[in-house]
C-alpha atoms as a PDB file:
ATOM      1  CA  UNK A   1      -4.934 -38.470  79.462  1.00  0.00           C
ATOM      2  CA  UNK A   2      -8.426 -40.615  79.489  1.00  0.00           C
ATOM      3  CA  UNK A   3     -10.868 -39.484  76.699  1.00  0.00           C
ATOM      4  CA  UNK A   4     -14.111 -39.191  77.270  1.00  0.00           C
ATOM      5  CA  UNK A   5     -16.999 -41.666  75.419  1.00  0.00           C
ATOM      6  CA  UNK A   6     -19.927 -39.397  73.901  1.00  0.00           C
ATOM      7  CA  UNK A   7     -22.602 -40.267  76.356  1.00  0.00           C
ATOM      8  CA  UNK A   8     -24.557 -42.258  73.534  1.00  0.00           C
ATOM      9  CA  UNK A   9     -28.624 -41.906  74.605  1.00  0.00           C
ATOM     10  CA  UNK A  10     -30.674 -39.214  74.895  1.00  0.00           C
ATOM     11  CA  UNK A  11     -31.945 -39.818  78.338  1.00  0.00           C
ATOM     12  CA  UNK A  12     -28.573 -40.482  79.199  1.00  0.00           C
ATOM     13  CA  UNK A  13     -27.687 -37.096  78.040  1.00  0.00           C
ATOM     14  CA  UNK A  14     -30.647 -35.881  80.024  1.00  0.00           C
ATOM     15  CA  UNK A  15     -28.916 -37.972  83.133  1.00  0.00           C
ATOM     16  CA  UNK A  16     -26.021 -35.980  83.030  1.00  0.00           C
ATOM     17  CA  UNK A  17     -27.715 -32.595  83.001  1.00  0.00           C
ATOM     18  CA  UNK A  18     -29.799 -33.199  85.936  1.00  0.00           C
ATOM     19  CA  UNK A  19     -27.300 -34.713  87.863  1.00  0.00           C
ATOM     20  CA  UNK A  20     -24.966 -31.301  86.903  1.00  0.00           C
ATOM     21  CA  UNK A  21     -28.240 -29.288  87.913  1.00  0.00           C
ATOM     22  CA  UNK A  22     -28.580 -31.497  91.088  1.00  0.00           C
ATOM     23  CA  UNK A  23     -24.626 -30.609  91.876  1.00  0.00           C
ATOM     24  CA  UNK A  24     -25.321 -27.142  91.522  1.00  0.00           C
ATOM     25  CA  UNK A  25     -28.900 -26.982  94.072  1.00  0.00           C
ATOM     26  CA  UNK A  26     -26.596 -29.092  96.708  1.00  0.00           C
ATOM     27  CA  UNK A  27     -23.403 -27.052  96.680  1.00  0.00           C
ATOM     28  CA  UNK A  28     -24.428 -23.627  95.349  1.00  0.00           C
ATOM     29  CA  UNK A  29     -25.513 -21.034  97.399  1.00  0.00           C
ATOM     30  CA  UNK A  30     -26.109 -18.367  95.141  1.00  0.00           C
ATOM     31  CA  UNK A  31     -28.028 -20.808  92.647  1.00  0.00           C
ATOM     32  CA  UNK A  32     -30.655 -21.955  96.051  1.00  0.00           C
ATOM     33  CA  UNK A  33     -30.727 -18.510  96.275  1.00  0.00           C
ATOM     34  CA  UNK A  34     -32.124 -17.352  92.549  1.00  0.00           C
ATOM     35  CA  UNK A  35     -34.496 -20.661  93.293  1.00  0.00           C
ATOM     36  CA  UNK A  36     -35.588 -18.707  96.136  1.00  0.00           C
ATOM     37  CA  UNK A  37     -36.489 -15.759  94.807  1.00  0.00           C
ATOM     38  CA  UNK A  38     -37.944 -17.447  91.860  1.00  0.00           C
ATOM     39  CA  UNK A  39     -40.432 -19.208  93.878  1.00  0.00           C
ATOM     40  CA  UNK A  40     -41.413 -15.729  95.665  1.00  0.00           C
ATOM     41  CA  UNK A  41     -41.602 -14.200  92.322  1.00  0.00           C
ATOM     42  CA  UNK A  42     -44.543 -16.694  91.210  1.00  0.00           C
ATOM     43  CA  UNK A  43     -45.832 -16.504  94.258  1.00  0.00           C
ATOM     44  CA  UNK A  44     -46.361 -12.867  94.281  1.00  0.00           C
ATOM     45  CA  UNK A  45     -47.083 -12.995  90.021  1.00  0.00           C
ATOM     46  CA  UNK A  46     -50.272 -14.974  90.980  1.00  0.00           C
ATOM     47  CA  UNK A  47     -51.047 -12.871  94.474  1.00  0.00           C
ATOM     48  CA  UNK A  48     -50.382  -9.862  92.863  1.00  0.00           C
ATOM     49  CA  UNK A  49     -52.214 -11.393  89.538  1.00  0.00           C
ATOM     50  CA  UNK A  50     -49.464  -9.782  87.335  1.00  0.00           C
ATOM     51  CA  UNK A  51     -51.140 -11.729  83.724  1.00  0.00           C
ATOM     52  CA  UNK A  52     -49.676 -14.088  81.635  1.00  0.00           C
ATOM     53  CA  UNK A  53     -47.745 -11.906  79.289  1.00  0.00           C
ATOM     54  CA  UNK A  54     -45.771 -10.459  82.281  1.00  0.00           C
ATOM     55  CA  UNK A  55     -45.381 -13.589  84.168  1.00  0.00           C
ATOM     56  CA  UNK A  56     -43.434 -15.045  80.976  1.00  0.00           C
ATOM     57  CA  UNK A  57     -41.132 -12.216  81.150  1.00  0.00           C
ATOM     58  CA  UNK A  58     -40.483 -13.448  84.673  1.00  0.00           C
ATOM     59  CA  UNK A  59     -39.819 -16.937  83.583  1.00  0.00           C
ATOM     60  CA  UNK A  60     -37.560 -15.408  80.449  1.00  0.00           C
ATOM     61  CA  UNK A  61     -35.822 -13.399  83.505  1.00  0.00           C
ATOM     62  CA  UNK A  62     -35.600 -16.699  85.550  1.00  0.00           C
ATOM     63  CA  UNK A  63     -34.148 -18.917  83.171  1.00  0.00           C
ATOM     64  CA  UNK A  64     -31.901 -16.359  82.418  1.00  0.00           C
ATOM     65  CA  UNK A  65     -30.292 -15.761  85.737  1.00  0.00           C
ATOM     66  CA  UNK A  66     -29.909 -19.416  86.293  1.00  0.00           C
ATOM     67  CA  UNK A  67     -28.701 -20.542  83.542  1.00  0.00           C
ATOM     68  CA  UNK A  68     -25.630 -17.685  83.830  1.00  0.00           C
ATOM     69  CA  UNK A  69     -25.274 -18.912  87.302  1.00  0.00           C
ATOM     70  CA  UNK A  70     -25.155 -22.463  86.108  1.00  0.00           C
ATOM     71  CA  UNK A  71     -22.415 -21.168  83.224  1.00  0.00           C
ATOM     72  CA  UNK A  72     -20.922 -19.237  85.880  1.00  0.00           C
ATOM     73  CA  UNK A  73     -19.847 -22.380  88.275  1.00  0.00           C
ATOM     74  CA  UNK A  74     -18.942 -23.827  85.140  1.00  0.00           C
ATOM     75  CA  UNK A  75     -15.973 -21.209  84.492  1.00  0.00           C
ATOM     76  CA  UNK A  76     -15.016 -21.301  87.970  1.00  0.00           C
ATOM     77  CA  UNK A  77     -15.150 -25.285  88.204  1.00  0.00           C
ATOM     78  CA  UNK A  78     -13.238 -24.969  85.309  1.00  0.00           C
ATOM     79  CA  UNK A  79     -11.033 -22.290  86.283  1.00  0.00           C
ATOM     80  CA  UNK A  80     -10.324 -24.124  89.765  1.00  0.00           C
ATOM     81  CA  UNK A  81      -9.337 -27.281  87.204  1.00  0.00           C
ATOM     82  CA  UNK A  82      -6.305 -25.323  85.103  1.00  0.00           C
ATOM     83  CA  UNK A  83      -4.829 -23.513  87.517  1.00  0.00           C
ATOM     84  CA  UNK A  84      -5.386 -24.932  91.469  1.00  0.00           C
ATOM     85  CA  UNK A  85      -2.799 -21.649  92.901  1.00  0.00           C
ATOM     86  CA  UNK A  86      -3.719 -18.103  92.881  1.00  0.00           C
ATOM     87  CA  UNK A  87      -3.419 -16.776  89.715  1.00  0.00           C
ATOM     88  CA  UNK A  88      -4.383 -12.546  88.674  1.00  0.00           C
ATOM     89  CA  UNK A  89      -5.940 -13.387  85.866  1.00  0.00           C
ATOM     90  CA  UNK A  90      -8.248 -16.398  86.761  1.00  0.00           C
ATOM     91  CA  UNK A  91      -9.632 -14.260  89.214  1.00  0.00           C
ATOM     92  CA  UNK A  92     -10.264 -11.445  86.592  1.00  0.00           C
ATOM     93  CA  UNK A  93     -12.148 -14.151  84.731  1.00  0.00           C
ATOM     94  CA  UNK A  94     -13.616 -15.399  87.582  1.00  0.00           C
ATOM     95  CA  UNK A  95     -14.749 -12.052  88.608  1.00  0.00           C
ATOM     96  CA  UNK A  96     -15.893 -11.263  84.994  1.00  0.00           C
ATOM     97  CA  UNK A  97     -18.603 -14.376  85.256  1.00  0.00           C
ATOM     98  CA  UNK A  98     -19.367 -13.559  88.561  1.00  0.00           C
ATOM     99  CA  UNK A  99     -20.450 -10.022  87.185  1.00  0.00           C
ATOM    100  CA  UNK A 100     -22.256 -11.419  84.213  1.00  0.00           C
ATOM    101  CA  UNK A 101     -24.827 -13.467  86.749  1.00  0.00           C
ATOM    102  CA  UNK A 102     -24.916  -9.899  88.536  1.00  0.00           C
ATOM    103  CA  UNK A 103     -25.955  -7.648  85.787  1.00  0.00           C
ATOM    104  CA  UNK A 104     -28.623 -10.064  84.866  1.00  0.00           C
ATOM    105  CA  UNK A 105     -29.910 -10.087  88.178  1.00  0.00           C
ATOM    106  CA  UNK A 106     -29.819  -7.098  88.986  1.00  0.00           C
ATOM    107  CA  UNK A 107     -31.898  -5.916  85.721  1.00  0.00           C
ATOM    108  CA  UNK A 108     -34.593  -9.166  86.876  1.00  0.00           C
ATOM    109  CA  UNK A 109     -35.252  -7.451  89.989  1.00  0.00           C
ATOM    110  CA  UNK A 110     -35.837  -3.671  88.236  1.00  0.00           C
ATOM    111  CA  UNK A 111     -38.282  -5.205  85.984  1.00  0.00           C
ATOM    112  CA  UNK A 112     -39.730  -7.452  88.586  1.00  0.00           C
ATOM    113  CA  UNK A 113     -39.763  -4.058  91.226  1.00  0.00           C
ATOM    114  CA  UNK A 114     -41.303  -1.820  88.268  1.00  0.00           C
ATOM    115  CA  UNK A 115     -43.946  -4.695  87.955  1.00  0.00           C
ATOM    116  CA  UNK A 116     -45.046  -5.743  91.615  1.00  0.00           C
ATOM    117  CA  UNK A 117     -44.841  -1.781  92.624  1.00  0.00           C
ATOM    118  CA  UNK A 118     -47.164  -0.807  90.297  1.00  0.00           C
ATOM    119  CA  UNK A 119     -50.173   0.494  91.485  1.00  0.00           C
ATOM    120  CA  UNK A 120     -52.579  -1.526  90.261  1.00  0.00           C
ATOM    121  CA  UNK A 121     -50.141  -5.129  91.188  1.00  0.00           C
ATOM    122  CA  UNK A 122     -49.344  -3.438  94.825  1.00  0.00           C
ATOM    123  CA  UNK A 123     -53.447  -2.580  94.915  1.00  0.00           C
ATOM    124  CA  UNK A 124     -54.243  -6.358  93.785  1.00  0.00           C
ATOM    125  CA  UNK A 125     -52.116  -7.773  96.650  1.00  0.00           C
ATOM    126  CA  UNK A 126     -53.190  -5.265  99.538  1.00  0.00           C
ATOM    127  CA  UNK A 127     -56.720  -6.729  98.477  1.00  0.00           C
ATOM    128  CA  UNK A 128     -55.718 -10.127  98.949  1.00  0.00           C
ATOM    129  CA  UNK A 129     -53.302 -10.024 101.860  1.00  0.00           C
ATOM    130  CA  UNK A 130     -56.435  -7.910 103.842  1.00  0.00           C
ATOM    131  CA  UNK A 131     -58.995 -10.641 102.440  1.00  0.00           C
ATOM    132  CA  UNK A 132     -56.930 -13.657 103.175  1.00  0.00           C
ATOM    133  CA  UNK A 133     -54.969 -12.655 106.055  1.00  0.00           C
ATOM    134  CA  UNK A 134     -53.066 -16.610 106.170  1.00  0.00           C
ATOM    135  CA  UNK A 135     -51.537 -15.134 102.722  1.00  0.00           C
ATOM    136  CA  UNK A 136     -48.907 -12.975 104.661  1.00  0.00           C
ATOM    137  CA  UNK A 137     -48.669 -14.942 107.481  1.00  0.00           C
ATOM    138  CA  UNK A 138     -47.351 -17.939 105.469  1.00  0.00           C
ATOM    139  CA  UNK A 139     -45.216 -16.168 103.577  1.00  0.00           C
ATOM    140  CA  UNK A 140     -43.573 -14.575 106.100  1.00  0.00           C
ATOM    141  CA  UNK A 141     -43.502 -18.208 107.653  1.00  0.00           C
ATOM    142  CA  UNK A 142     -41.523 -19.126 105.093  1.00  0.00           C
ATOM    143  CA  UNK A 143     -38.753 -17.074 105.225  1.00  0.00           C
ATOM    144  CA  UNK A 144     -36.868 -18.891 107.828  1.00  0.00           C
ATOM    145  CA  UNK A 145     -37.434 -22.014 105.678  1.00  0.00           C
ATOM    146  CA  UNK A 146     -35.664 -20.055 102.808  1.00  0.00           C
ATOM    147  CA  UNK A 147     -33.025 -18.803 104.606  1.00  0.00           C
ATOM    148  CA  UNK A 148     -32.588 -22.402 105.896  1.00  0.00           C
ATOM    149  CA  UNK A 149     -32.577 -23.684 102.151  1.00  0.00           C
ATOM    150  CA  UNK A 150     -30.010 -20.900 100.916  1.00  0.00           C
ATOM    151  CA  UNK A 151     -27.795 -21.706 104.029  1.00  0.00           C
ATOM    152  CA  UNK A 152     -27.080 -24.812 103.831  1.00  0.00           C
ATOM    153  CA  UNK A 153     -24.966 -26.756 101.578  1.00  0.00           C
ATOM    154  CA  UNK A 154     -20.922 -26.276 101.156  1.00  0.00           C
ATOM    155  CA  UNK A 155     -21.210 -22.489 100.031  1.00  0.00           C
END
């Protein structure tokens, strides 16, 4: 069995996590897909001009999501790694992770749904979207780019 060297630097410790982050944006969907909605989520924050306090909650939720996504193709990487055939219980842990990312996500978007269908943030981006009308009509441009961007890739 090889060992592995400690990877010495600090940048080169910072190498390794960006290349492990750039691994994850090419080949997983799910992750392209919490960059997705991240990206509307700021968009709409400043649209919708939800203040700083509650944008950082958004960033807390954010960071949150991705980083159990990132832990989550970790364990299945990992998973994949001890045991290659089918095995009951490394899908139970698999499935376990999976759910983990879920929960989290799904308790993002209540806050984030509680927050931009508020009155006052739904009022704020009414006014906008009637004011500048190319607001809407870009966004809504941009979906097919997004689905695009979540579609392609190996999952």
């Amino acid at each position: 069995m090889q060992t592995k060297e400690k990877t010495g630097s600090l940048p080169k410790s910072f190498s390794h996590a960006l290349d492990g982050l750039f691994s994850v944006i090419r080949n997983e969907r799910n992750f392209r897909i919490h960059i997705c909605m991240a990206v509307y989520v700021a968009i709409f924050s400043v649209v919708g001009k939800v203040g700083v306090p509650t944008f950082l909650k958004f960033l807390i939720c954010i960071g949150a999501v991705m980083s159990a996504e990132l832990f989550n193709t970790a364990i299945e990487l990992l998973c994949d790694v001890v045991c290659s055939e089918y095995n009951g219980n490394i899908k139970k842990i698999k499935d376990i992770s999976a759910a983990a990312v879920l929960i989290l996500a799904i308790f993002s978007a209540i806050l984030g749904l509680m927050v931009f269908l508020s009155k006052k943030v739904l009022f704020e981006i009414g006014r906008v979207f009637l004011a500048y009308p190319i607001v809407p009509i870009l966004i809504f441009l941009s979906l097919p780019l997004a689905v695009w961007y979540i579609s392609r890739g190996k999952k």
